[in-house]
PDB file of N, CA and C in Angstrom:
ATOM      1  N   UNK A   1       0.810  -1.185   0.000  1.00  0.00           N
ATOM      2  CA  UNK A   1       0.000   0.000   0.000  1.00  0.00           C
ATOM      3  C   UNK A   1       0.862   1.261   0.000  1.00  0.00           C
ATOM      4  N   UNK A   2       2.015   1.362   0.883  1.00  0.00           N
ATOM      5  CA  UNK A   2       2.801   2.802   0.539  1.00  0.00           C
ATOM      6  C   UNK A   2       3.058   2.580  -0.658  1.00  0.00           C
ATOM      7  N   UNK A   3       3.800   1.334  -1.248  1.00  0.00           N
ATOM      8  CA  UNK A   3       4.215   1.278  -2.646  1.00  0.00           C
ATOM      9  C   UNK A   3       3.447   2.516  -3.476  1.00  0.00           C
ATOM     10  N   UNK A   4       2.364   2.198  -3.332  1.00  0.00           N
ATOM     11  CA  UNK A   4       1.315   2.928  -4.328  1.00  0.00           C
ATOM     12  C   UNK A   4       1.143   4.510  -4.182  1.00  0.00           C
ATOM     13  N   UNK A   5       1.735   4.635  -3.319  1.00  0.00           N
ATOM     14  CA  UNK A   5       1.474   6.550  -2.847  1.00  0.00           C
ATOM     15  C   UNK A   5       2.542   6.682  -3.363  1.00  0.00           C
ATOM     16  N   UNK A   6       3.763   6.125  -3.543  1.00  0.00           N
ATOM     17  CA  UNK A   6       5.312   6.502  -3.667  1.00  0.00           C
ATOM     18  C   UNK A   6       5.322   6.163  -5.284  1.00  0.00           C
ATOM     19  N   UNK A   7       4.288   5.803  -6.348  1.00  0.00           N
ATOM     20  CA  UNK A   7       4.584   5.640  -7.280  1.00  0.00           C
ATOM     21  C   UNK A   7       4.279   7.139  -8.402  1.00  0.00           C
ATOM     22  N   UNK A   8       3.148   7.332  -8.027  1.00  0.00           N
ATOM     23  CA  UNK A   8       2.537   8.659  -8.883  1.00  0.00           C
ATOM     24  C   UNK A   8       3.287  10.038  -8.528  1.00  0.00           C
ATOM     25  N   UNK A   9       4.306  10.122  -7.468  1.00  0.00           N
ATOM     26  CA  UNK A   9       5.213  11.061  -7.567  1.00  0.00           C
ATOM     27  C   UNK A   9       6.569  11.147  -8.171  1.00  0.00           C
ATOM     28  N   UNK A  10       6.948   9.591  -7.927  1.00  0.00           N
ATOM     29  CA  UNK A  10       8.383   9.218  -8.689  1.00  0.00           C
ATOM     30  C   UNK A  10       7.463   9.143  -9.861  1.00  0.00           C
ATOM     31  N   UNK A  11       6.711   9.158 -10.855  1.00  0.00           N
ATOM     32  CA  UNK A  11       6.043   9.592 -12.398  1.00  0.00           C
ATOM     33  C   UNK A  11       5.956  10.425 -13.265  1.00  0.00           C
ATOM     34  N   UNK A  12       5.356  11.328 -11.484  1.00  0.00           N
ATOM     35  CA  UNK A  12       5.598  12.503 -11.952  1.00  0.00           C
ATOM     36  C   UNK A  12       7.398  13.551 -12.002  1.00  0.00           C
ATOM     37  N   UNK A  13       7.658  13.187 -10.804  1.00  0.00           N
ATOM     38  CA  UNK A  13       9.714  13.723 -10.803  1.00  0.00           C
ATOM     39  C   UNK A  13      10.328  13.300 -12.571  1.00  0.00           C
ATOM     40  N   UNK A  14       9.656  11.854 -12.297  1.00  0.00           N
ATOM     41  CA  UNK A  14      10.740  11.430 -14.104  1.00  0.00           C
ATOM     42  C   UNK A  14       9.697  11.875 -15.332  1.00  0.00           C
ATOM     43  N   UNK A  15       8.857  12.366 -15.285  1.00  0.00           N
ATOM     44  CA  UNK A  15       8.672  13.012 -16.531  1.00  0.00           C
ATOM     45  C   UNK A  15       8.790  14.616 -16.323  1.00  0.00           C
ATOM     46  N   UNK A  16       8.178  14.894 -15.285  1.00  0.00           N
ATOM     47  CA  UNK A  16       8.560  16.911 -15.508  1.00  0.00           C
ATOM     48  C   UNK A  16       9.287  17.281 -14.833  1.00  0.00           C
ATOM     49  N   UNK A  17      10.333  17.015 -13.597  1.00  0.00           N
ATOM     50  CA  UNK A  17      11.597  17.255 -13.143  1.00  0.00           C
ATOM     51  C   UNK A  17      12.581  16.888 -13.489  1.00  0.00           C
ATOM     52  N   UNK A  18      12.758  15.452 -13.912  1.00  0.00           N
ATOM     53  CA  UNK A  18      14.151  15.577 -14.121  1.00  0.00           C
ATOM     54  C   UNK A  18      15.123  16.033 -15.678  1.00  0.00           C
ATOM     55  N   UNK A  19      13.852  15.867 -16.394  1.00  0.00           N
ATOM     56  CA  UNK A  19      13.934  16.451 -18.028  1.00  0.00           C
ATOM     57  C   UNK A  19      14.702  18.317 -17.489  1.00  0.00           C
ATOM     58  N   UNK A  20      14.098  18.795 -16.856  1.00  0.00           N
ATOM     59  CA  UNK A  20      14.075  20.203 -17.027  1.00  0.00           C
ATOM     60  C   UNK A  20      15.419  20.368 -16.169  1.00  0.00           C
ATOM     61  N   UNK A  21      15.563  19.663 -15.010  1.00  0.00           N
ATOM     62  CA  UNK A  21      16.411  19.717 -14.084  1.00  0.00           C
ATOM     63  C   UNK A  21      17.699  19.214 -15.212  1.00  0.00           C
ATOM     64  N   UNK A  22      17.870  18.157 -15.431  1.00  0.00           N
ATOM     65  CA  UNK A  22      19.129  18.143 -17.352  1.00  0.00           C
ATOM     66  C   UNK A  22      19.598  19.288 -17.804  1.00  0.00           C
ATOM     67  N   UNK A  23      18.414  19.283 -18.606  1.00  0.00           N
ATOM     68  CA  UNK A  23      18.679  20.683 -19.524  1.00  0.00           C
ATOM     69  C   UNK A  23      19.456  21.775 -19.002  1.00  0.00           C
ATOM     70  N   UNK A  24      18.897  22.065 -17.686  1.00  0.00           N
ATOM     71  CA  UNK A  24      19.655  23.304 -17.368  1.00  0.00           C
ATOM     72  C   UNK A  24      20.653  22.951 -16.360  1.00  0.00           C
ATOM     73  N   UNK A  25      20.653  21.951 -16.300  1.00  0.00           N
ATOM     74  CA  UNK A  25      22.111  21.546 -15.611  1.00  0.00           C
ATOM     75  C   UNK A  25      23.642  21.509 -16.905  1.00  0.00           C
ATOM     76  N   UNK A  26      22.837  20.894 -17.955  1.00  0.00           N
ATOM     77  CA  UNK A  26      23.959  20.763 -18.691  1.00  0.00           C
ATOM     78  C   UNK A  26      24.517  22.021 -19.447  1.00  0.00           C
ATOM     79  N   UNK A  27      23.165  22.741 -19.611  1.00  0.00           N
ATOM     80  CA  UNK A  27      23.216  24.446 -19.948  1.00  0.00           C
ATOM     81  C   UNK A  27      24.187  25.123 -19.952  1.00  0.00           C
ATOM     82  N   UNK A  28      23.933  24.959 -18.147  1.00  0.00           N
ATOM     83  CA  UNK A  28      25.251  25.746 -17.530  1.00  0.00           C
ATOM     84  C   UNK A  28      26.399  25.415 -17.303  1.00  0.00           C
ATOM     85  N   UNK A  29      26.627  23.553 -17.223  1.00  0.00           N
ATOM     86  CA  UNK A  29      27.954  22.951 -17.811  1.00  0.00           C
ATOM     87  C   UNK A  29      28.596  24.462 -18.749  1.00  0.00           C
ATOM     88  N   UNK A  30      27.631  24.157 -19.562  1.00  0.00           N
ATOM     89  CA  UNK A  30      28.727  24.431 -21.346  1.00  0.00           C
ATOM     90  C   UNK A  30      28.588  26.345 -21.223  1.00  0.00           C
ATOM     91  N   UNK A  31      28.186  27.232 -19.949  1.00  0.00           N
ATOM     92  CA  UNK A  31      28.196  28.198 -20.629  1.00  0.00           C
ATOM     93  C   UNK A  31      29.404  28.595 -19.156  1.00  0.00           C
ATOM     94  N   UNK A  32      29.778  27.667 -18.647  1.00  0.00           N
ATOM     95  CA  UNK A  32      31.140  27.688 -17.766  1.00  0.00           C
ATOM     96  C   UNK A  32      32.194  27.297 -18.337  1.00  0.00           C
ATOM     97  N   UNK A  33      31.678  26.026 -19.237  1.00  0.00           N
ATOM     98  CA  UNK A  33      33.359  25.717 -20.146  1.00  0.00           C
ATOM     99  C   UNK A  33      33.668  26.890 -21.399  1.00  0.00           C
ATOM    100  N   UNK A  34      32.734  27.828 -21.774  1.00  0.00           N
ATOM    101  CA  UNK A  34      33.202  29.120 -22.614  1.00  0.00           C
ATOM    102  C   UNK A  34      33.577  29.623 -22.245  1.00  0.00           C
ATOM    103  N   UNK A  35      33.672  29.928 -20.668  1.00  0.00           N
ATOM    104  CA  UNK A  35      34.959  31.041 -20.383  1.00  0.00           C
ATOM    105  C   UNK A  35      34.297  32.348 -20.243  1.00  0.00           C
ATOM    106  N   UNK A  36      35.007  33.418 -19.917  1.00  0.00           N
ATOM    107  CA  UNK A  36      34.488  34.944 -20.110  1.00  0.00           C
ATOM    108  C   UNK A  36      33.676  35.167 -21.430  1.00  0.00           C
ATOM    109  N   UNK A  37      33.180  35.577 -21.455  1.00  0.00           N
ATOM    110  CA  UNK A  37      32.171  36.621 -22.441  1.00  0.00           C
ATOM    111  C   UNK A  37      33.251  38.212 -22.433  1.00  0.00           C
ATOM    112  N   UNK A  38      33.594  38.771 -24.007  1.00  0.00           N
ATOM    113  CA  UNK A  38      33.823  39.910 -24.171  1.00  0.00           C
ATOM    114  C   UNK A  38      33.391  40.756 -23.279  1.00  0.00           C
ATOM    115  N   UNK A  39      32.462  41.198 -22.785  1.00  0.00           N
ATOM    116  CA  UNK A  39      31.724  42.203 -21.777  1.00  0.00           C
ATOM    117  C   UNK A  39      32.462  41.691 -20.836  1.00  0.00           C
ATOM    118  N   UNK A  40      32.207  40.277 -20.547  1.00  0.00           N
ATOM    119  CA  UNK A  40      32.928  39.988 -19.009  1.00  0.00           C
ATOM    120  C   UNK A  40      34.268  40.684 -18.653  1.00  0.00           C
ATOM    121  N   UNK A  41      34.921  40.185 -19.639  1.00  0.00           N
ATOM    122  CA  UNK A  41      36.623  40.332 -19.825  1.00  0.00           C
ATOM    123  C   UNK A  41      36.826  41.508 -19.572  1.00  0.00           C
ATOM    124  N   UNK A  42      35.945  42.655 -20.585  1.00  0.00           N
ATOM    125  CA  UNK A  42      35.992  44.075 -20.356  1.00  0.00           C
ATOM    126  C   UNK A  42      35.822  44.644 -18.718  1.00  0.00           C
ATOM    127  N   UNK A  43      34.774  43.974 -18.226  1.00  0.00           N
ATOM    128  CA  UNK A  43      34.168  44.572 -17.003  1.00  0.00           C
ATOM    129  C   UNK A  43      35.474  44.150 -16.040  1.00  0.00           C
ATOM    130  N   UNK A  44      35.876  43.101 -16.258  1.00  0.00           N
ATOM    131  CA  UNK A  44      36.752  42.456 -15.143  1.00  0.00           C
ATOM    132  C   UNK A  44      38.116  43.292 -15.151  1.00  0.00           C
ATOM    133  N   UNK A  45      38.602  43.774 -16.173  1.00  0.00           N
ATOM    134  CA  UNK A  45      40.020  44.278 -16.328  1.00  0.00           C
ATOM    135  C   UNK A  45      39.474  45.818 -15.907  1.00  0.00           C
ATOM    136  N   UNK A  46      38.432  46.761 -16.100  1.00  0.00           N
ATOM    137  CA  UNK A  46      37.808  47.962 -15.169  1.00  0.00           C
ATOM    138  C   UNK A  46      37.910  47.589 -13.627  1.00  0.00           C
ATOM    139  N   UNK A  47      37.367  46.547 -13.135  1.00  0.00           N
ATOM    140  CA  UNK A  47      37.543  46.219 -11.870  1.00  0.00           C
ATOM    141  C   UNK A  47      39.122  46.123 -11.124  1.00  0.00           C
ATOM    142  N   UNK A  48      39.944  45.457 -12.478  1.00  0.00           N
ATOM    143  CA  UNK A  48      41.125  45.556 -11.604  1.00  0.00           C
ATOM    144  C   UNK A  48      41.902  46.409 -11.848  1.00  0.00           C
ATOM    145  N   UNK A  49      41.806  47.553 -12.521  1.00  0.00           N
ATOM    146  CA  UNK A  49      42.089  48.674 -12.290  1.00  0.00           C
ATOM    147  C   UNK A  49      41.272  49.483 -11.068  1.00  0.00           C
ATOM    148  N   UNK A  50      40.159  49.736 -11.376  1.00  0.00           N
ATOM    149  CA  UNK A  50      39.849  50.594 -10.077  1.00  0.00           C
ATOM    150  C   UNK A  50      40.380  49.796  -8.405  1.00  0.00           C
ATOM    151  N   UNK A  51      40.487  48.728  -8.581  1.00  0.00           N
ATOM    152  CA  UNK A  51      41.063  48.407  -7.426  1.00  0.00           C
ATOM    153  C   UNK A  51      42.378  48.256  -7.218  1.00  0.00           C
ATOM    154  N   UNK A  52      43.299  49.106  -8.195  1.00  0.00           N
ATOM    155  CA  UNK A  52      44.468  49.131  -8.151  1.00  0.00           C
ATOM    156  C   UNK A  52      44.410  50.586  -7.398  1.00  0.00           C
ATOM    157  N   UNK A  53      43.925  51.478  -8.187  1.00  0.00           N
ATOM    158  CA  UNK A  53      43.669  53.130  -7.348  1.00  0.00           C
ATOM    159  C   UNK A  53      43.238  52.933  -6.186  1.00  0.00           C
ATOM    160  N   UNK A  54      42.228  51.932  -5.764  1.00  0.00           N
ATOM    161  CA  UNK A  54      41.710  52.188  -4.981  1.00  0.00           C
ATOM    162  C   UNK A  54      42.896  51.653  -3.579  1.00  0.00           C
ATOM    163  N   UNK A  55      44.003  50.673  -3.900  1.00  0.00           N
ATOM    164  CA  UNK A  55      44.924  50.349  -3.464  1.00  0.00           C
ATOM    165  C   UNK A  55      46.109  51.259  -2.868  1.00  0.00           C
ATOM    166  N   UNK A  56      46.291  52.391  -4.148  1.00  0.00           N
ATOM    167  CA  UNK A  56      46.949  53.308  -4.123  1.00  0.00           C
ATOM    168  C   UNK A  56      46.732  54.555  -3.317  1.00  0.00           C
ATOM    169  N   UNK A  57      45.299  54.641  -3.306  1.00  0.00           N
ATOM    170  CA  UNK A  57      44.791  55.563  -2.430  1.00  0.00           C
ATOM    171  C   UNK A  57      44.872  55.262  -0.769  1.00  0.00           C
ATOM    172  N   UNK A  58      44.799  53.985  -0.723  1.00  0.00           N
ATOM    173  CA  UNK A  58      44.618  53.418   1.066  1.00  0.00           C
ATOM    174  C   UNK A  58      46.421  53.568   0.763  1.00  0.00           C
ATOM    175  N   UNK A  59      47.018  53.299   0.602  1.00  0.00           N
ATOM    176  CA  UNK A  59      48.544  53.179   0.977  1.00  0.00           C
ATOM    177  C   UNK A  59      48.645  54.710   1.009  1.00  0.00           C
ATOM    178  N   UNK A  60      48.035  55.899   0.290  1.00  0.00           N
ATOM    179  CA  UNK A  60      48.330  57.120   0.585  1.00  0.00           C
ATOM    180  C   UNK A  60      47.449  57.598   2.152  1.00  0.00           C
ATOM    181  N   UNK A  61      46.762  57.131   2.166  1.00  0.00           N
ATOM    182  CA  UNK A  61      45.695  57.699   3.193  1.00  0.00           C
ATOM    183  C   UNK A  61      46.892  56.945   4.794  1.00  0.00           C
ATOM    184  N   UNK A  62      47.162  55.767   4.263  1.00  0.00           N
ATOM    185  CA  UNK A  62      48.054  55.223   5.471  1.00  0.00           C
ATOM    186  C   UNK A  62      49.115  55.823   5.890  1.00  0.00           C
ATOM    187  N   UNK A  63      49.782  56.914   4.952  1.00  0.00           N
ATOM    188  CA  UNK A  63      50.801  57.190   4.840  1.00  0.00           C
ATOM    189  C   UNK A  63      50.870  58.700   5.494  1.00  0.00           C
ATOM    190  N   UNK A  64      49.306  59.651   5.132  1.00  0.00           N
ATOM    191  CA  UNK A  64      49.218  60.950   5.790  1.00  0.00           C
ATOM    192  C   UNK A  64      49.332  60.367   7.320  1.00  0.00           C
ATOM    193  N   UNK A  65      48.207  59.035   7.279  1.00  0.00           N
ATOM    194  CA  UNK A  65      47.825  59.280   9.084  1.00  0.00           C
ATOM    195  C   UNK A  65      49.106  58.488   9.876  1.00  0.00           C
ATOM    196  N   UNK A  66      50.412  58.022   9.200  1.00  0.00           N
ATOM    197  CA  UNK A  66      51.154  57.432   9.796  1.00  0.00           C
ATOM    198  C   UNK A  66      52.008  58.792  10.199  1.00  0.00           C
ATOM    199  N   UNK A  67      52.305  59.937   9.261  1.00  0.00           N
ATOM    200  CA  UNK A  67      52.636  60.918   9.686  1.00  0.00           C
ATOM    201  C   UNK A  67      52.290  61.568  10.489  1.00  0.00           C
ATOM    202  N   UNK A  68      51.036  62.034  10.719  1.00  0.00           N
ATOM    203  CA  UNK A  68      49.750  62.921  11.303  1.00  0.00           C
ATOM    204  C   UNK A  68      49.767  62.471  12.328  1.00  0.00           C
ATOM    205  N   UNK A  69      49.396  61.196  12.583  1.00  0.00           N
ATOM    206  CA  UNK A  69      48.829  60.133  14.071  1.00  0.00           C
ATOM    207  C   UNK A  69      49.046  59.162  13.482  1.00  0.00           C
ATOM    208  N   UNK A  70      51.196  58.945  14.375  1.00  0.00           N
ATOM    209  CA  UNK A  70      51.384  57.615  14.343  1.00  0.00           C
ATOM    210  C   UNK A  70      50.848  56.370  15.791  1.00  0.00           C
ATOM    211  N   UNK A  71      50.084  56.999  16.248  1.00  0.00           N
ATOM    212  CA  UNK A  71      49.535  55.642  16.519  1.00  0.00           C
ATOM    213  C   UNK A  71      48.281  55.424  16.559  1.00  0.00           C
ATOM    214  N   UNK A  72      47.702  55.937  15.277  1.00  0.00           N
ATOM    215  CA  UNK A  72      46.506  55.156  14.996  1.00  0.00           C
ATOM    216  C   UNK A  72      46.150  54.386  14.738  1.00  0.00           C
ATOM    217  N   UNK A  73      46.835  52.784  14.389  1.00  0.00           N
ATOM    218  CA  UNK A  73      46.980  51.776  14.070  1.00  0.00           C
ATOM    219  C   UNK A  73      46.680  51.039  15.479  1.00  0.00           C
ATOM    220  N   UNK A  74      46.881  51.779  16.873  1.00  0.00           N
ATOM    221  CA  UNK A  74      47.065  51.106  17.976  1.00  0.00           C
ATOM    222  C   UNK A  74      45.559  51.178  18.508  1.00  0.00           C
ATOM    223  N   UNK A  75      45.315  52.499  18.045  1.00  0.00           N
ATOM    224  CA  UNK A  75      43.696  52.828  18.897  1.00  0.00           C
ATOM    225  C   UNK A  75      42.691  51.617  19.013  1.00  0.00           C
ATOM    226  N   UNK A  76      41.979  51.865  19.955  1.00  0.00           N
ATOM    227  CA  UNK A  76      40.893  50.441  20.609  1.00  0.00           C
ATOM    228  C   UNK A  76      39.353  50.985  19.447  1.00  0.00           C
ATOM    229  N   UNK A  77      39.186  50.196  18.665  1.00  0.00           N
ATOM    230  CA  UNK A  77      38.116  50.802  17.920  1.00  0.00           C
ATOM    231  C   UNK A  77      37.128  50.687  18.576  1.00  0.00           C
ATOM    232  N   UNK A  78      36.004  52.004  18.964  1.00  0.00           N
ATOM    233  CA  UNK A  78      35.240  52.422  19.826  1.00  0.00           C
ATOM    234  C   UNK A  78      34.106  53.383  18.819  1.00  0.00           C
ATOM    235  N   UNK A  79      33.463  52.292  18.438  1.00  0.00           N
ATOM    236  CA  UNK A  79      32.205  53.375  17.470  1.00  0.00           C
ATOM    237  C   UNK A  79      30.781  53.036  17.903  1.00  0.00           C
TER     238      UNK A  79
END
């Protein structure tokens, strides 16, 4: 008797889940083995530039307050 409750759902999983659940599994296999997308590539090399400035800027900002207040590095952060 459970047999029979446990059949019309495993029927239903293998005809309209696992077809769809495939497809877009394998989908996205193949749109990971292409690699970057032009746009991507573009966007990604903007990113690592601005986070090169943005690198350049904290090593300057470290550099006023190491002058300014050298021991701000020590302070108990209290916000």
């Amino acid at each position: 008797m459970d047999m029979d409750l446990l059949i019309a759902p495993i029927i239903i999983f293998m005809i309209v889940v696992a077809p769809i659940w495939l497809i877009l599994h394998y989908r996205s296999k193949r749109q990971v083995s292409q690699g970057l997308t032009e746009e991507e590539f573009t966007q990604l090399n903007e990113l690592i530039g601005k986070a090169d400035k943005m690198a350049l800027r904290i090593e300057t900002l470290e550099a006023i307050l190491d002058s300014e207040a050298p021991q701000w590095r020590n302070r108990d952060e209290r916000i």
